[in-house]
C-alpha atoms as a PDB file:
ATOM      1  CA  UNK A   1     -35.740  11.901  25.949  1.00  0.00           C
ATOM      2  CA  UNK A   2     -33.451  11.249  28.956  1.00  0.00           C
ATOM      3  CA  UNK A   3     -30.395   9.614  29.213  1.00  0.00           C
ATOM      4  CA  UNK A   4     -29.409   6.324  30.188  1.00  0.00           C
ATOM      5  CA  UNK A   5     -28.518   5.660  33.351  1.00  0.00           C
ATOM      6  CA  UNK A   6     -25.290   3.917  33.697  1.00  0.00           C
ATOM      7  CA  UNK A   7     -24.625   3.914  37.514  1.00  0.00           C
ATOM      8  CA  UNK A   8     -21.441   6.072  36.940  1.00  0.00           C
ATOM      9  CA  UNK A   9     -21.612  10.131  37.649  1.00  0.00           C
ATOM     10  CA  UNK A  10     -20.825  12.051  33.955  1.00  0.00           C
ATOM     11  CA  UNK A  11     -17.319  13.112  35.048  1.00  0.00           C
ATOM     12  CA  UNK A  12     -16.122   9.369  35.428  1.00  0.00           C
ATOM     13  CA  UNK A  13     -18.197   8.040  32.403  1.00  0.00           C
ATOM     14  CA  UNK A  14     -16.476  10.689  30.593  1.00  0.00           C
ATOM     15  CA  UNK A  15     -12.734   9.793  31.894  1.00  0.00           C
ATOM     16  CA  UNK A  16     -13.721   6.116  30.989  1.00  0.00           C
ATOM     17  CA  UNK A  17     -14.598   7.012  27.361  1.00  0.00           C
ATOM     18  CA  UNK A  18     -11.317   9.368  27.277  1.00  0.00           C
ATOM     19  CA  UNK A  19      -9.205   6.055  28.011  1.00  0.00           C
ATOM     20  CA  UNK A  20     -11.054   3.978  25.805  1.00  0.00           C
ATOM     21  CA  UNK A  21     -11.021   6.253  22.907  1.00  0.00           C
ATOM     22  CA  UNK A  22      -6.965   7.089  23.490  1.00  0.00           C
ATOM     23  CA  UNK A  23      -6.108   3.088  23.742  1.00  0.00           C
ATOM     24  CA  UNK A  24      -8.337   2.441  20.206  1.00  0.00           C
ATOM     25  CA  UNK A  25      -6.224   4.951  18.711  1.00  0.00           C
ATOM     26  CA  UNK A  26      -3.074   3.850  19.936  1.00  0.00           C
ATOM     27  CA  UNK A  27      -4.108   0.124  19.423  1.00  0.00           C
ATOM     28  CA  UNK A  28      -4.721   1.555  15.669  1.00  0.00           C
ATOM     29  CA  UNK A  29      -0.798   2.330  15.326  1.00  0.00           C
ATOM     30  CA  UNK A  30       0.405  -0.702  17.051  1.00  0.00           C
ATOM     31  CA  UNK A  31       0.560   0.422  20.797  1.00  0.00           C
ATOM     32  CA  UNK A  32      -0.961  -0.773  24.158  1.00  0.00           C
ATOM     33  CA  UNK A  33      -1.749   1.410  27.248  1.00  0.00           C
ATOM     34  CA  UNK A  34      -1.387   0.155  30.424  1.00  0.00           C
ATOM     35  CA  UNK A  35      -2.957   1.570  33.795  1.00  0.00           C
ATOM     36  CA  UNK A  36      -0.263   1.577  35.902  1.00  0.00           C
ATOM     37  CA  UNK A  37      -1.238   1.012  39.503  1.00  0.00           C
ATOM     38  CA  UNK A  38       0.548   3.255  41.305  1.00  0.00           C
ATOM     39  CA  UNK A  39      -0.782   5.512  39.197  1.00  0.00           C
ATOM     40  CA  UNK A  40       0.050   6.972  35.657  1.00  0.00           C
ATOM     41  CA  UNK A  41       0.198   4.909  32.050  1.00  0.00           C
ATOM     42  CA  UNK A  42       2.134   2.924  30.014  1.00  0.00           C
ATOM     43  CA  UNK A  43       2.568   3.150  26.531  1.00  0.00           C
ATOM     44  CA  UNK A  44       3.694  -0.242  25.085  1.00  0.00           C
ATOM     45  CA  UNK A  45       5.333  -1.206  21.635  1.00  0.00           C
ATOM     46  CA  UNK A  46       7.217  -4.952  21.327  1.00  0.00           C
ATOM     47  CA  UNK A  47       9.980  -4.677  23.756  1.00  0.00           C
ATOM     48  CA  UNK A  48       9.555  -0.954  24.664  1.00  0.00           C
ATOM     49  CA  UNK A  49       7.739   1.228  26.496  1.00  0.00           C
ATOM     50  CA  UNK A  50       7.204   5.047  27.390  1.00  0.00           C
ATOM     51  CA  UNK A  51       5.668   6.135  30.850  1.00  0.00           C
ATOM     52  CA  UNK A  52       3.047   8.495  30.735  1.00  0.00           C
ATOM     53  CA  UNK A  53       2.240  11.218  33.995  1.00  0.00           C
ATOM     54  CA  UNK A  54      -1.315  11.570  32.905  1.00  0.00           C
ATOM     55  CA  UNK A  55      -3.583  11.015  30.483  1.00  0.00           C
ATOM     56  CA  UNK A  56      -3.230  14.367  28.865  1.00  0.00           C
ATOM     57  CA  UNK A  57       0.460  13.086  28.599  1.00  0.00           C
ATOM     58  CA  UNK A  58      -0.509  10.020  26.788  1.00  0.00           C
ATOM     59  CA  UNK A  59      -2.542  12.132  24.331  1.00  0.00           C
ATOM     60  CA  UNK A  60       0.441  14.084  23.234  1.00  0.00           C
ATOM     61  CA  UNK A  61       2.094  10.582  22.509  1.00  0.00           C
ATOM     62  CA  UNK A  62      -0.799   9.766  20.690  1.00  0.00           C
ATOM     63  CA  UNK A  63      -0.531  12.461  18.458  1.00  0.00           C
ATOM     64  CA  UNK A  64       2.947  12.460  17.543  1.00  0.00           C
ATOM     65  CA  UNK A  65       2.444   9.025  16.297  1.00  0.00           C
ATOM     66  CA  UNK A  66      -0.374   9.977  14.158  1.00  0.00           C
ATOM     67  CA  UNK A  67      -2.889   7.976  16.414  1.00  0.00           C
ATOM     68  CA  UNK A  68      -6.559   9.060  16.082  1.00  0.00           C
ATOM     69  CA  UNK A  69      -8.099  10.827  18.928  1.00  0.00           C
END
């Protein structure tokens, strides 16, 4: 059995699953992220917020909030 065929190449499909799964797990402990368009991320909480370089960078946030990955 093949896989479907979502119009994306694996490496992107994969990077768009990354993001989703990171902002479910910090939506789980009360966070937004934000793409940034300059580039880089957002992490957002009420009032405040903590930039993020990459997404790898945003992970480590995650974690030390106890968000699921």
């Amino acid at each position: 059995m093949t896989a479907a065929f979502t119009g994306l190449d694996p490496a992107a499909d994969a990077e768009r699953k990354r993001r989703a799964k990171l902002a479910a797990g910090l939506a789980l402990r009360g966070f937004e992220l934000r793409e940034l368009a300059g580039g880089g991320w957002l992490i957002v909480r009420w009032n405040l917020s903590r930039p993020a370089n990459t997404l790898d960078d945003a992970e480590d946030f995650a974690r030390s909030v106890g968000a699921p990955l």
